[in-house]
PDB file of N, CA and C in Angstrom:
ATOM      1  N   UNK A   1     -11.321 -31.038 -43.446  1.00  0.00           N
ATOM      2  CA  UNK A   1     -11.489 -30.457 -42.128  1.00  0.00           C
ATOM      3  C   UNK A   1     -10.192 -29.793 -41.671  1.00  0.00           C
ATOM      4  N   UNK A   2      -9.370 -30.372 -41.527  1.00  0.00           N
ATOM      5  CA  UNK A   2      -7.985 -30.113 -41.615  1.00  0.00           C
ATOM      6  C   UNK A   2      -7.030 -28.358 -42.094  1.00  0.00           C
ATOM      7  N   UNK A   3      -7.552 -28.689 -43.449  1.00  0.00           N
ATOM      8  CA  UNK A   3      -7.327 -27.611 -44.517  1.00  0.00           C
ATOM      9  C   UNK A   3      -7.981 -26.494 -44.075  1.00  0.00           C
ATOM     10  N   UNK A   4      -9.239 -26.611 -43.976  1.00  0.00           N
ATOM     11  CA  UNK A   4     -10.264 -25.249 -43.153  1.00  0.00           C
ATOM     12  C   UNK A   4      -9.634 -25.018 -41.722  1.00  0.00           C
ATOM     13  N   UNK A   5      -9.181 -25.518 -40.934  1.00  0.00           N
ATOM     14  CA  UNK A   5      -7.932 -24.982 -40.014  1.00  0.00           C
ATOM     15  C   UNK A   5      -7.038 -24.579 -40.359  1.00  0.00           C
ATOM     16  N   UNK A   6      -6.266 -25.133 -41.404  1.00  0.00           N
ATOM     17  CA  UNK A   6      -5.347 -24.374 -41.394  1.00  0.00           C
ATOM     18  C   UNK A   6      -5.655 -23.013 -42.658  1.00  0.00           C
ATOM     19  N   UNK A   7      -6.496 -22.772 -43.422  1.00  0.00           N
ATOM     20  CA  UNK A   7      -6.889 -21.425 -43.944  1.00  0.00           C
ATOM     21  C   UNK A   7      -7.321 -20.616 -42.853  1.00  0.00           C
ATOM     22  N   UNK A   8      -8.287 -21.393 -41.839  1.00  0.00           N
ATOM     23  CA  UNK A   8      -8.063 -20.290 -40.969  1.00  0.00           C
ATOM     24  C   UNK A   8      -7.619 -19.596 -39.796  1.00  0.00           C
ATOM     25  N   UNK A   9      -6.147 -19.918 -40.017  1.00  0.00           N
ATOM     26  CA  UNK A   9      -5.297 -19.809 -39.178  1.00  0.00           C
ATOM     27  C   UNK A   9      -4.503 -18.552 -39.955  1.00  0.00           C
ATOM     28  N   UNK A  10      -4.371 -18.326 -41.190  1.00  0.00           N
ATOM     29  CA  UNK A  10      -3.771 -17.520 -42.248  1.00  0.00           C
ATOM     30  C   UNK A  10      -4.599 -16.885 -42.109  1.00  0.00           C
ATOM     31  N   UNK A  11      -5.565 -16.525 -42.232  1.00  0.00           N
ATOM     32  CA  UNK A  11      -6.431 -15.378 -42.397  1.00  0.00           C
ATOM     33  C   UNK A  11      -6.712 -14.634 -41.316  1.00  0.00           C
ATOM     34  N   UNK A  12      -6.171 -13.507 -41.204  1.00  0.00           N
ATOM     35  CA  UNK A  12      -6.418 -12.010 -40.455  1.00  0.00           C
ATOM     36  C   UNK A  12      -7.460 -11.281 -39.976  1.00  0.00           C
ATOM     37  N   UNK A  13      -8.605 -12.205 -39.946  1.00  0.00           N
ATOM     38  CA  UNK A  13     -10.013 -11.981 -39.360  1.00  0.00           C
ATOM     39  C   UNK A  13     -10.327 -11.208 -37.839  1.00  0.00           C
ATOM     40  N   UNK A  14      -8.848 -10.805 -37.337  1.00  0.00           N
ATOM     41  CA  UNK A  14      -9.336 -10.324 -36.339  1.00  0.00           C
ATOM     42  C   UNK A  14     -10.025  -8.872 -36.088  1.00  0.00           C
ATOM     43  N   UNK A  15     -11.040  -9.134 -35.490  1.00  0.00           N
ATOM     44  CA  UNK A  15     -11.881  -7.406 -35.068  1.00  0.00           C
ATOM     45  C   UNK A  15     -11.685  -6.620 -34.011  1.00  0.00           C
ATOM     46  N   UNK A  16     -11.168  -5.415 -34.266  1.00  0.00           N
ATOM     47  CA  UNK A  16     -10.569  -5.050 -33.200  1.00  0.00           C
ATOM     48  C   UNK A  16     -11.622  -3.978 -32.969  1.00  0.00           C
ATOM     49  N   UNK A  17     -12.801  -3.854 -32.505  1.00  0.00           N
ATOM     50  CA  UNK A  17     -13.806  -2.823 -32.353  1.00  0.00           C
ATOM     51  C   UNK A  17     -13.371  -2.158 -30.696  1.00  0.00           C
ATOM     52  N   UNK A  18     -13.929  -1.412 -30.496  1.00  0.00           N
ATOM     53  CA  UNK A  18     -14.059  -0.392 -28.994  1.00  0.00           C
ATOM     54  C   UNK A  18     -13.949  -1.436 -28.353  1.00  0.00           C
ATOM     55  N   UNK A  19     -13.433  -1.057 -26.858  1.00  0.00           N
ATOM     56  CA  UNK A  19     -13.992  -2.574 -26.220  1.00  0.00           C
ATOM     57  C   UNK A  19     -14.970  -1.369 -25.320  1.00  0.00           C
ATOM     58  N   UNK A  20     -15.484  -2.863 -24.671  1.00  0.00           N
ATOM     59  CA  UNK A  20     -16.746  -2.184 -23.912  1.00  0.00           C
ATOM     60  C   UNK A  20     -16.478  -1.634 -22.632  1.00  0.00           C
ATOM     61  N   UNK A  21     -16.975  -0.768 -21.978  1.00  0.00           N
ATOM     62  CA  UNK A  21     -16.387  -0.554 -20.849  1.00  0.00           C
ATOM     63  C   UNK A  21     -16.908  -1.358 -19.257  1.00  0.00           C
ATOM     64  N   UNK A  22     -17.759  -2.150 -19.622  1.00  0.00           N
ATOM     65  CA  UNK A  22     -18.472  -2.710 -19.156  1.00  0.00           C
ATOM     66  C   UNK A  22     -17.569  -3.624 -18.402  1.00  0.00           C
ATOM     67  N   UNK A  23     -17.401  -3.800 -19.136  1.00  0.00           N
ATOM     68  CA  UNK A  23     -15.955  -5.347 -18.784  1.00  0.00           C
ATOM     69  C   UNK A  23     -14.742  -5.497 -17.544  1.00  0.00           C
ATOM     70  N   UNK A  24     -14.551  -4.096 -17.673  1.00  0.00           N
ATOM     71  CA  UNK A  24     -13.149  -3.518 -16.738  1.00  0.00           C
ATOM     72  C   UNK A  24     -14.059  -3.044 -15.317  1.00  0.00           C
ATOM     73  N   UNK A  25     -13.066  -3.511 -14.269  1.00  0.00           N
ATOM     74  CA  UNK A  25     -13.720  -3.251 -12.736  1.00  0.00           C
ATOM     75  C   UNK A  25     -13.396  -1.516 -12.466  1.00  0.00           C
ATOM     76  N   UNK A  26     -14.468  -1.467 -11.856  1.00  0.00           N
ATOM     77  CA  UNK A  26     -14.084   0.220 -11.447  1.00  0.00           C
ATOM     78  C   UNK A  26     -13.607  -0.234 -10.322  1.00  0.00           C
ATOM     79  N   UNK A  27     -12.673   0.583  -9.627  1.00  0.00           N
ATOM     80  CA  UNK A  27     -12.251   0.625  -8.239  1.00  0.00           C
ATOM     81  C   UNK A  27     -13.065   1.424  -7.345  1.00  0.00           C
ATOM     82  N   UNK A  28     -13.219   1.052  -6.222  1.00  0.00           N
ATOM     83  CA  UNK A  28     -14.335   1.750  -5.144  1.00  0.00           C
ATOM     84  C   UNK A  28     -13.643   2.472  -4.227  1.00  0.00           C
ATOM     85  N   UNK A  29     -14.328   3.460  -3.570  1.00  0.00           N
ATOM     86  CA  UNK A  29     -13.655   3.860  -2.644  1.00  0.00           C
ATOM     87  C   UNK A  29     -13.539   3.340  -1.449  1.00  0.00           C
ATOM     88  N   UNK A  30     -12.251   4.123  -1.113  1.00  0.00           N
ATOM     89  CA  UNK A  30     -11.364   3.242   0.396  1.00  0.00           C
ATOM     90  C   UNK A  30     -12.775   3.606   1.163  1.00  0.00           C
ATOM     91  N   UNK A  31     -13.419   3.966   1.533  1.00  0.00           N
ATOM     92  CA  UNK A  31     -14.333   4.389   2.524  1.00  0.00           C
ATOM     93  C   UNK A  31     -15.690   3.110   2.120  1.00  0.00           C
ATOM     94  N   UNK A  32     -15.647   2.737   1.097  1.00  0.00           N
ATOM     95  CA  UNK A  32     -16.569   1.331   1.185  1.00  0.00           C
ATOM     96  C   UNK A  32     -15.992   0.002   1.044  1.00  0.00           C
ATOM     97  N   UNK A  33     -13.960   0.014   0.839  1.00  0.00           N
ATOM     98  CA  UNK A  33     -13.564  -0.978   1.077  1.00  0.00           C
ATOM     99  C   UNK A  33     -13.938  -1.224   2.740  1.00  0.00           C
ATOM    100  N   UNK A  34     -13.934  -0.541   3.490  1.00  0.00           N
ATOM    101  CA  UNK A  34     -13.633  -0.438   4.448  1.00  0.00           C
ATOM    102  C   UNK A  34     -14.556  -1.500   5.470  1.00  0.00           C
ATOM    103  N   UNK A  35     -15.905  -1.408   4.616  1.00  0.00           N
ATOM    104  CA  UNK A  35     -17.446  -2.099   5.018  1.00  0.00           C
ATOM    105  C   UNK A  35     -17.155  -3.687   4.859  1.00  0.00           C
ATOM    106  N   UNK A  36     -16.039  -4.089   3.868  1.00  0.00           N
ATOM    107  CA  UNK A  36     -15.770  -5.116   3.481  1.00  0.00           C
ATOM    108  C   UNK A  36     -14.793  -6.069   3.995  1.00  0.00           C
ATOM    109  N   UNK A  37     -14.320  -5.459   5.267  1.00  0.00           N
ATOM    110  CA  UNK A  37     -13.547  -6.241   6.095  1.00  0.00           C
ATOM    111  C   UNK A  37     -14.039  -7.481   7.249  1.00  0.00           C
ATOM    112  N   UNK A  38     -13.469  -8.436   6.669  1.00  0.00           N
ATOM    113  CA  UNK A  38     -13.963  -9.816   7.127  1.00  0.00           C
ATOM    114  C   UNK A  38     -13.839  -9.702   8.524  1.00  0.00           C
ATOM    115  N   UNK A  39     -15.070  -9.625   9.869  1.00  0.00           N
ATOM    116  CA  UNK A  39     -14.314  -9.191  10.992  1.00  0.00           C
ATOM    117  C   UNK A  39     -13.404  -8.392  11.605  1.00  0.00           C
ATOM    118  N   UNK A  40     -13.321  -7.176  10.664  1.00  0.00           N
ATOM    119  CA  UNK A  40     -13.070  -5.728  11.012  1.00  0.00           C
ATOM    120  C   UNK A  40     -11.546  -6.063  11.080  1.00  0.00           C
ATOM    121  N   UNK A  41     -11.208  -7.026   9.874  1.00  0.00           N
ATOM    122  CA  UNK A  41      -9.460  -7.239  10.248  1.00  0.00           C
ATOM    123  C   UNK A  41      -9.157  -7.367   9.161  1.00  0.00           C
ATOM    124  N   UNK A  42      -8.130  -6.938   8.349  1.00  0.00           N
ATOM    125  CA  UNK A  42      -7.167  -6.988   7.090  1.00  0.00           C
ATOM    126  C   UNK A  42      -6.959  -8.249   6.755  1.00  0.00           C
ATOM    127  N   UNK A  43      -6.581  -8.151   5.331  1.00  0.00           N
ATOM    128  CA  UNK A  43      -6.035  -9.784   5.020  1.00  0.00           C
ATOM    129  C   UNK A  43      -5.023  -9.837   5.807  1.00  0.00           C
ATOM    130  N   UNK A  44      -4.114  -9.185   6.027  1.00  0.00           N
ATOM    131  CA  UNK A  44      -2.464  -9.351   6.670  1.00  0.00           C
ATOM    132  C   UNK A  44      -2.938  -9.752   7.947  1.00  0.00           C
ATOM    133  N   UNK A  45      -3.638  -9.158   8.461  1.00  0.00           N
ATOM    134  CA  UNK A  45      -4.263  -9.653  10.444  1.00  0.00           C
ATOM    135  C   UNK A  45      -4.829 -10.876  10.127  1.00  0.00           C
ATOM    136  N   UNK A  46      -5.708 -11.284   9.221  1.00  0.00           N
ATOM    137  CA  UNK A  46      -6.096 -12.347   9.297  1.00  0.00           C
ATOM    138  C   UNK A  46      -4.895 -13.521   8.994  1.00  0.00           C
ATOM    139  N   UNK A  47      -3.948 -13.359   8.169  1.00  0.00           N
ATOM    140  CA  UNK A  47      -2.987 -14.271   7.853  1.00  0.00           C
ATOM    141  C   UNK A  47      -2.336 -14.371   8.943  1.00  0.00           C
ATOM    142  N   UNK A  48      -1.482 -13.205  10.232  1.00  0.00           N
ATOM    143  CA  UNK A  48      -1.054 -13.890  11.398  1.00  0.00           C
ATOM    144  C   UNK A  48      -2.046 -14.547  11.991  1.00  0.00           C
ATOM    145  N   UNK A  49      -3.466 -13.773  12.321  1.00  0.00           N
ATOM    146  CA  UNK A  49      -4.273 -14.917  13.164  1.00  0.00           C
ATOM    147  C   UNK A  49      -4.433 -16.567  12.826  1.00  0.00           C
ATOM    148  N   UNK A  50      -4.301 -16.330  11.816  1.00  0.00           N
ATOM    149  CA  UNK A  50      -4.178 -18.010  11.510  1.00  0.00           C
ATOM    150  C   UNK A  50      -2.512 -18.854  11.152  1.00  0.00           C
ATOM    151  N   UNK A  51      -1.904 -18.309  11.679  1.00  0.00           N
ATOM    152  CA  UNK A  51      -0.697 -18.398  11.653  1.00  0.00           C
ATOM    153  C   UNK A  51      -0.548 -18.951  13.322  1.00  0.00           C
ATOM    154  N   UNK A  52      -1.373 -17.852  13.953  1.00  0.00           N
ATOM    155  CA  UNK A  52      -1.122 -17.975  15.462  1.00  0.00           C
ATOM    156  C   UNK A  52      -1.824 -18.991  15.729  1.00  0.00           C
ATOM    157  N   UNK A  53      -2.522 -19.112  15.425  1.00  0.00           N
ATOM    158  CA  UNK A  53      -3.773 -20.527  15.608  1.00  0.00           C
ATOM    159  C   UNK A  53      -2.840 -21.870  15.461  1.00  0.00           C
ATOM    160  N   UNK A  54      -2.286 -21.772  13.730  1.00  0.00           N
ATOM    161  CA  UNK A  54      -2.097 -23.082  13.661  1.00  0.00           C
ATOM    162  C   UNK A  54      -1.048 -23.615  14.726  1.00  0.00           C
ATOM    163  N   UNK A  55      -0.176 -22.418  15.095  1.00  0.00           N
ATOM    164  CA  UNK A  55       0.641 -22.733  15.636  1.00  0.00           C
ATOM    165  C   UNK A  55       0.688 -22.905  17.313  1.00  0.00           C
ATOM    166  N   UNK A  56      -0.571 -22.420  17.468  1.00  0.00           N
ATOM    167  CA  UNK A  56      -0.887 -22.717  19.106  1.00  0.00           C
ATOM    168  C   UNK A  56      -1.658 -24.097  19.139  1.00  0.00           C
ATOM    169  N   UNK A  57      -2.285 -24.597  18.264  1.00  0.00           N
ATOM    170  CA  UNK A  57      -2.813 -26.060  17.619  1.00  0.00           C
ATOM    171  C   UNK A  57      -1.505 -27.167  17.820  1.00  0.00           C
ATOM    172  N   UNK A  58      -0.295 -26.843  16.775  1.00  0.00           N
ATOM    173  CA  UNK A  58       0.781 -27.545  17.288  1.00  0.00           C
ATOM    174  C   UNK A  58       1.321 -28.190  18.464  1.00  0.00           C
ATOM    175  N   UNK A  59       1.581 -26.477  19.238  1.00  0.00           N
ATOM    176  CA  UNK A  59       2.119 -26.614  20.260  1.00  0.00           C
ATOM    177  C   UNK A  59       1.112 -27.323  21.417  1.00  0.00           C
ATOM    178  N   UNK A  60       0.099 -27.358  21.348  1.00  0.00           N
ATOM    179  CA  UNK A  60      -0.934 -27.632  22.324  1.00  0.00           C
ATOM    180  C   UNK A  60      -1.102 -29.300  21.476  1.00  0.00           C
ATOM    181  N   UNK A  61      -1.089 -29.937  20.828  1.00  0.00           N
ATOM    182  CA  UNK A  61      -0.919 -31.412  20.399  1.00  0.00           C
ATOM    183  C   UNK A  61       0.122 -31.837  20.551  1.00  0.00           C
ATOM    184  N   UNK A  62       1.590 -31.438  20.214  1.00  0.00           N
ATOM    185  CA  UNK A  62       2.372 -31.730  20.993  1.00  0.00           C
ATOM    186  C   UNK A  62       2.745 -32.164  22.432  1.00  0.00           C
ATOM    187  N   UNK A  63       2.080 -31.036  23.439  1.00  0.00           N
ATOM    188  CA  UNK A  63       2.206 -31.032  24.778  1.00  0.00           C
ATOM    189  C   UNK A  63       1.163 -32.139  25.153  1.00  0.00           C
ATOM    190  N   UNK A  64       0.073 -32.483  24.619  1.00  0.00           N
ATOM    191  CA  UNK A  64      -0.664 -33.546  24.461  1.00  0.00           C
ATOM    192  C   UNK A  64       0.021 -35.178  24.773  1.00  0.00           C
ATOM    193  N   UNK A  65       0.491 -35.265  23.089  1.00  0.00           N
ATOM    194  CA  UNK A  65       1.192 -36.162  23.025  1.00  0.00           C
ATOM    195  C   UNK A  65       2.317 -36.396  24.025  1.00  0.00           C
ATOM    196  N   UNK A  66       3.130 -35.250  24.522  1.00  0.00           N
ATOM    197  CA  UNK A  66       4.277 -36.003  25.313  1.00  0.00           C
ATOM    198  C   UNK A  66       2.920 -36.221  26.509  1.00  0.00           C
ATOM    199  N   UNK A  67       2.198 -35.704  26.972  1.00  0.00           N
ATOM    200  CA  UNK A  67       1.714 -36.191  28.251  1.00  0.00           C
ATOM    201  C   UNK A  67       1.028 -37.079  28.684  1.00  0.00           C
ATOM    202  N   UNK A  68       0.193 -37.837  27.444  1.00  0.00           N
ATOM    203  CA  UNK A  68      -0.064 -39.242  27.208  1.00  0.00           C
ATOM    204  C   UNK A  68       1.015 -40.477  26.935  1.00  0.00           C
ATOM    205  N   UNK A  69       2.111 -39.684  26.712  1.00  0.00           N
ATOM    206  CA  UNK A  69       3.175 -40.840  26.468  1.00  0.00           C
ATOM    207  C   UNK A  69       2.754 -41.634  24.852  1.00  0.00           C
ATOM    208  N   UNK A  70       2.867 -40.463  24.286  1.00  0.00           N
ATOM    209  CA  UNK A  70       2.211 -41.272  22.792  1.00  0.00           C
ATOM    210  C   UNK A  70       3.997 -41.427  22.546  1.00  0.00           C
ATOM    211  N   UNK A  71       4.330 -40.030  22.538  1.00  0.00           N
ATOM    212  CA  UNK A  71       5.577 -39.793  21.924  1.00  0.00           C
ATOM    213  C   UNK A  71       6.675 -39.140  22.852  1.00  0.00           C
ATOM    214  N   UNK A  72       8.010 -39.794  22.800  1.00  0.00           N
ATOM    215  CA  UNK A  72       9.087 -39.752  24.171  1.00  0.00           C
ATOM    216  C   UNK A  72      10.291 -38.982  23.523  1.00  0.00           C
ATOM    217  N   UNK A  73      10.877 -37.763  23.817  1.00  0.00           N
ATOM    218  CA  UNK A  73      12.025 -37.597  24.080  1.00  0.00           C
ATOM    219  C   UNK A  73      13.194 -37.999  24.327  1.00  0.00           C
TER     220      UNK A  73
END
């Protein structure tokens, strides 16, 4: 079993035929990326909006906590 690995590891069997074109993504046009915007906002807009979120989440659990007296200054 062994041996038949390693013969065929030596042997040059590779096929290098056409490739298909099938395979490779066509690119679309900007005018139907356009249809594809998650809530009519860019990845980059969406990455501050959730940037702004998490961070108004923070600040608003924070202000929480000091005002329950979980956590003291």
């Amino acid at each position: 079993m062994l041996d038949d690995l390693r013969r065929s590891t030596t042997q040059d069997d590779f096929d290098f035929e056409e490739e298909d074109d099938s395979v490779f993504v066509v690119e679309e046009d900007p005018e139907e990326r356009v249809n594809k915007l998650f809530l009519g906002m860019t990845a980059v807009e969406r990455m501050f909006l959730s940037i702004f979120l998490f961070l108004n989440v923070c600040v608003l659990g924070l202000a929480l906590l000091l005002a329950t007296g979980r956590i003291v200054f």
